[in-house]
Protein backbone atom coordinates (compact mmCIF):
# COMPACT_ATOMS: atom_id res chain seq x y z
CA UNK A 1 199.79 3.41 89.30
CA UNK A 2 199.49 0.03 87.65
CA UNK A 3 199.29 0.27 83.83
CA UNK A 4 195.26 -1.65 83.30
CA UNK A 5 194.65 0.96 86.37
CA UNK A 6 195.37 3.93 83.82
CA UNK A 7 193.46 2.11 81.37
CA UNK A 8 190.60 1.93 83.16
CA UNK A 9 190.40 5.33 84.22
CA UNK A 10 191.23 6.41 80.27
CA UNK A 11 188.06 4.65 79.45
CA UNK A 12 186.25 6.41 82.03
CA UNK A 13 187.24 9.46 81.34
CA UNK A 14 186.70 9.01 77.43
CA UNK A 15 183.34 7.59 78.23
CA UNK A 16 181.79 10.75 80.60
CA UNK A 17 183.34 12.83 77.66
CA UNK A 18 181.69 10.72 74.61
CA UNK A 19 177.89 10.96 76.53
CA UNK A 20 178.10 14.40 77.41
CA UNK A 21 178.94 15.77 74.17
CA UNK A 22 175.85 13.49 72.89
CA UNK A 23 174.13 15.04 75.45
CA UNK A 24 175.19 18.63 74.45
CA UNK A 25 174.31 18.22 70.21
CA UNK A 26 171.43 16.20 71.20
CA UNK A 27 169.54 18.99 72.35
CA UNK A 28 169.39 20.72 68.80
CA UNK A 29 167.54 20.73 65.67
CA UNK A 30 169.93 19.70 63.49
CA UNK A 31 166.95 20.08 60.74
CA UNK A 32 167.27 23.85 61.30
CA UNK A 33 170.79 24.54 61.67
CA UNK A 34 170.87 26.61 58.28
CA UNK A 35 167.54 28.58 59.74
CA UNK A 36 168.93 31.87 60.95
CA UNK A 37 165.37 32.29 63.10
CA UNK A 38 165.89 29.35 64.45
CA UNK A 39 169.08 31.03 65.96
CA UNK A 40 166.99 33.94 66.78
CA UNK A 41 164.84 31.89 68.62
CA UNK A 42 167.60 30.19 70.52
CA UNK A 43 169.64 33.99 71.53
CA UNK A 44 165.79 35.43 72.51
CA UNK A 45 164.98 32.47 74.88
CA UNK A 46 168.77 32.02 75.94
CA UNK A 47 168.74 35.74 77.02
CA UNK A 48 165.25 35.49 79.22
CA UNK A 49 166.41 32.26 80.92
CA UNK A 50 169.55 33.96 82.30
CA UNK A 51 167.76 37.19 83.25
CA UNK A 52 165.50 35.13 85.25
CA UNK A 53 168.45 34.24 87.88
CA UNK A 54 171.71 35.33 87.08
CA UNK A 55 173.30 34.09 89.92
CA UNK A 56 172.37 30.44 89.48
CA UNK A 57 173.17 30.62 86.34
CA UNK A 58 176.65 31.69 86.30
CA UNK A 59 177.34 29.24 89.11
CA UNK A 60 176.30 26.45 86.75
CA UNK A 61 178.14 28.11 83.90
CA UNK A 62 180.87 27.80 86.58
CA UNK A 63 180.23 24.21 87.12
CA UNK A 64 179.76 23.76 83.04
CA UNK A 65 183.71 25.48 82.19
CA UNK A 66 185.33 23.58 84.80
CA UNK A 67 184.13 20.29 83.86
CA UNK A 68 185.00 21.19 80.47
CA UNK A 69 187.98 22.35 81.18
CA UNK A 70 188.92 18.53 83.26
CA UNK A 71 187.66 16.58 80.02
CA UNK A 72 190.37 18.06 77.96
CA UNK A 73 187.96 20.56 76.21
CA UNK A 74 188.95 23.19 73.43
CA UNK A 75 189.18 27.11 75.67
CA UNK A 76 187.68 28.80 72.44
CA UNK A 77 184.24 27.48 72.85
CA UNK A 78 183.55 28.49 75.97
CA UNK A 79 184.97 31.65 75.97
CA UNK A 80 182.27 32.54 72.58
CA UNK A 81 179.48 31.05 74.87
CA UNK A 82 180.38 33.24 78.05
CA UNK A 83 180.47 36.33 75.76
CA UNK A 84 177.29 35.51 74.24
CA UNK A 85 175.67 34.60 76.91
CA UNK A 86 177.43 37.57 80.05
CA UNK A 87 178.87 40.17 77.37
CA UNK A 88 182.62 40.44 76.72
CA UNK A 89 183.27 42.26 80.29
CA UNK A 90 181.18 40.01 83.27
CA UNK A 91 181.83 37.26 80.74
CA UNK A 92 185.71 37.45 80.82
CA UNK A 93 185.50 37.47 84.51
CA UNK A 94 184.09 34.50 84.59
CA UNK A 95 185.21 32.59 81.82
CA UNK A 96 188.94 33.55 83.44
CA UNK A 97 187.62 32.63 86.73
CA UNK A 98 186.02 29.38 85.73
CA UNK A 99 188.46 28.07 83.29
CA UNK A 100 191.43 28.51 85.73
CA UNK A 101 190.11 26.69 88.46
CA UNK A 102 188.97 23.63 85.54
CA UNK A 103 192.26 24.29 84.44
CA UNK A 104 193.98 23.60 88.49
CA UNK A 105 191.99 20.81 89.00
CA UNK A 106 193.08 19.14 85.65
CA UNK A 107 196.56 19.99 86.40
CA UNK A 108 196.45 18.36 89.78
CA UNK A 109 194.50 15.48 88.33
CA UNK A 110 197.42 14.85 86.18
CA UNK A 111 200.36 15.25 88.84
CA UNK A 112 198.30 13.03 91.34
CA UNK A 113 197.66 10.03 88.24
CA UNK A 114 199.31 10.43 85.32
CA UNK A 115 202.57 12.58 86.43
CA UNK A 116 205.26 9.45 84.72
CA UNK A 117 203.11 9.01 81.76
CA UNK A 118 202.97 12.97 81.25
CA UNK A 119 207.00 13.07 81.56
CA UNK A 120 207.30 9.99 79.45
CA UNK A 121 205.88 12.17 76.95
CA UNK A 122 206.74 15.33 77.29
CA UNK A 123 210.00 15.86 79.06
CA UNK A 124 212.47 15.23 75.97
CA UNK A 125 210.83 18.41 74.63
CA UNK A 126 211.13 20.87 77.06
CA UNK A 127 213.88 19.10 79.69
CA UNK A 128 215.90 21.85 78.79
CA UNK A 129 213.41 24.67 80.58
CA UNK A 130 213.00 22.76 83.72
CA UNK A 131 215.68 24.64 85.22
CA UNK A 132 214.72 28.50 84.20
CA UNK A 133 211.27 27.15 85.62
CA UNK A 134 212.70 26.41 88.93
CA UNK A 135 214.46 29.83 89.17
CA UNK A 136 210.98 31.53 89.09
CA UNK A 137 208.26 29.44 88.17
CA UNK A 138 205.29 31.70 88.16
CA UNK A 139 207.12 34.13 85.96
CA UNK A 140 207.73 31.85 83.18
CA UNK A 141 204.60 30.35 83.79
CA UNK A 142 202.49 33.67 83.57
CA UNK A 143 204.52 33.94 80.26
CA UNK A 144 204.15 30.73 78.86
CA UNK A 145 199.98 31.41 79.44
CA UNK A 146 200.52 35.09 77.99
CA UNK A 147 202.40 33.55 74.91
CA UNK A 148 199.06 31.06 74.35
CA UNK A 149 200.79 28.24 75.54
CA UNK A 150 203.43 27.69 72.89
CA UNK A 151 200.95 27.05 70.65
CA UNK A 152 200.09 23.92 72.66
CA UNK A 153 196.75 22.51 72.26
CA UNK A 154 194.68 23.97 75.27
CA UNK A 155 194.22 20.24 76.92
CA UNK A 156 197.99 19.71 76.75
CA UNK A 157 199.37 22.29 77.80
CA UNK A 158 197.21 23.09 81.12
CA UNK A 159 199.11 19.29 81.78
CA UNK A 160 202.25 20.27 80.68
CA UNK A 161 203.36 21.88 83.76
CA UNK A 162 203.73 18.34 85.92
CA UNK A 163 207.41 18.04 84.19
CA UNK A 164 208.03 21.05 86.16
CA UNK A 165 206.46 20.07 89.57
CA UNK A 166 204.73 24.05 89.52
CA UNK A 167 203.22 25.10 92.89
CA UNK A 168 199.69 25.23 92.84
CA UNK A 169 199.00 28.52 93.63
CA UNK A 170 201.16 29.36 91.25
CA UNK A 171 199.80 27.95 88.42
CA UNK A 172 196.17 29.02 89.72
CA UNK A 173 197.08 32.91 89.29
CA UNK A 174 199.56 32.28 86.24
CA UNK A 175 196.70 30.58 84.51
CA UNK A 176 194.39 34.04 85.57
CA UNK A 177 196.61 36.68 84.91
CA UNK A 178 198.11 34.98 81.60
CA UNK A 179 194.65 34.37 80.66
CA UNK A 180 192.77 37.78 80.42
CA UNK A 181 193.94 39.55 77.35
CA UNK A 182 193.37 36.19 75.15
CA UNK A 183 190.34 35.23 77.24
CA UNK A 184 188.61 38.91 76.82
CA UNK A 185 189.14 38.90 72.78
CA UNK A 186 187.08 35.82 72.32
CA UNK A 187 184.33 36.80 74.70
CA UNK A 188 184.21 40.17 72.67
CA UNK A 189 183.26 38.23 69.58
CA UNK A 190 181.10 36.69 71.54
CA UNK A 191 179.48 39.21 72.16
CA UNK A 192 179.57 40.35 69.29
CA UNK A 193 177.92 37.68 67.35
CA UNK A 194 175.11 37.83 70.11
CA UNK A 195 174.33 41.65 69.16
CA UNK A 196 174.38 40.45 65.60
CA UNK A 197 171.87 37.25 65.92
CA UNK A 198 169.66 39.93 67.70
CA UNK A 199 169.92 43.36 65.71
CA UNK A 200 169.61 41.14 62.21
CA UNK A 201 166.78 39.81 60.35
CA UNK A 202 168.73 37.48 57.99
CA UNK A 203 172.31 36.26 58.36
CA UNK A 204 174.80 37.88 55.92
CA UNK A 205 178.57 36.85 56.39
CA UNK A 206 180.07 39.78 54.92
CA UNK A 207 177.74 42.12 57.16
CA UNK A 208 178.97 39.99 60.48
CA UNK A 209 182.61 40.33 59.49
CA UNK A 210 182.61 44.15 58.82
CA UNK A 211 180.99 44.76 62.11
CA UNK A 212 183.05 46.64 64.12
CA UNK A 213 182.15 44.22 67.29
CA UNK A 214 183.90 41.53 65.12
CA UNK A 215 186.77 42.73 63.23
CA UNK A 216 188.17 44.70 65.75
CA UNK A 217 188.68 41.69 68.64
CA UNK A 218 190.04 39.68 65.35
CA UNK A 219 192.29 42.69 64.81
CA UNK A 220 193.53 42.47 68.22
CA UNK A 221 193.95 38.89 68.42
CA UNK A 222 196.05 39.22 65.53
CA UNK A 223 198.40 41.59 67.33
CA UNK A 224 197.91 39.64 70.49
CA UNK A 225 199.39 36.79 68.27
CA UNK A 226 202.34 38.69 67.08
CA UNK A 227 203.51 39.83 70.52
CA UNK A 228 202.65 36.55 71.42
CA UNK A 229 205.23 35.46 69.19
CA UNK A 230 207.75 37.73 70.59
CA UNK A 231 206.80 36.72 74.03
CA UNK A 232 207.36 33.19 73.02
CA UNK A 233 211.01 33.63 71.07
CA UNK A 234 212.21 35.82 73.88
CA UNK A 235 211.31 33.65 77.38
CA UNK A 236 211.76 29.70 75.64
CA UNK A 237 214.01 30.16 72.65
């Protein structure tokens, strides 16, 4: 691919992503945003337009993650939105579901465009695991996703994986298996915060942290993180 080719397609791609985040903030009062009603207001109406059809709507919260997921966009808010908006069970289901396929689609995306530019960049720092990839690819894979990516930001590392040429369907099922345990533990705050919004009159920090929908996911992900840790040190030390 010629170089003002790449260019051209960076621009594209930065573009769709500038306007759609306009599009995204544009649609609140920013006027409000210290108005806990106003969040009220937003949770109450929020909650009746997906109980009106659920279907449709998770198929364009489908659409939403995926698209998300190809501009290079942060896991953590969408995995807070599908809590809020599914609950922490249906909505790890389909966060998981959604973000792994966003995730595949980037991935190939990369290998098919941007697969020298990716191993210009990347394959000084992890040449040396190219090999213990090849000898089983989606078992170092599922670990590298269980270990939260190395600490890799999200965007980066579902790209990563063109230095090591990784099967598709091995990366699609990596990704969803790896995913869950971090994936649920964000939707449960999610959640969590949504049961807040709604059971509260007036927003109290203290009174969100100590409830046991929200410290106990952050308790978890805490552990998560330590045995992530562990994970990480013992597969790609």
């Amino acid at each position: 691919m010629s170089k003002n080719l790449k260019i051209t397609l960076a621009a594209i791609y930065l573009f769709i992503l500038i306007s759609f985040l306009y599009f995204l903030f544009s649609k609140f009062e920013m006027s409000r945003i210290n108005d806990f009603s106003y969040y009220k207001l937003i949770q109450s109406n929020i909650e009746e337009f997906i109980g009106k059809n659920l279907a449709l709507n998770i198929f364009i919260f489908f659409l939403f993650s995926s698209f998300w997921v190809i501009l290079l966009g942060f896991g953590t808010p969408i995995l807070l939105i599908s809590g809020i908006l599914f609950g922490k069970w249906a909505g790890t289901l389909i966060s998981t579901f959604s973000i792994s396929i966003g995730a595949l689609l980037l991935y190939i995306i990369a290998k098919f465009f941007f697969k020298d530019l990716v191993k210009i960049m990347l394959i000084d720092k992890f040449e040396k695991y190219i090999e213990r990839f090849k000898k089983n690819e989606f078992y170092y894979f599922l670990a590298f996703r269980l270990s939260g990516g190395l600490g890799i930001p999200f965007g980066l590392q579902n790209v990563l994986p063109v230095i090591f040429n990784i099967k598709n369907s091995n990366y699609l099922f990596g990704s969803f298996l790896g995913f869950i345990p971090m994936f649920f533990i964000w939707n449960s705050i999610g959640s969590g915060i949504n049961n807040f919004i709604k059971g509260s009159d007036n927003f109290n920090f203290i009174n969100l942290i100590v409830n046991k929908e929200i410290y106990i996911p952050i308790l978890i992900f805490l552990i998560f993180i330590s045995i992530s840790i562990i994970v990480k040190n013992f597969f790609f030390k």
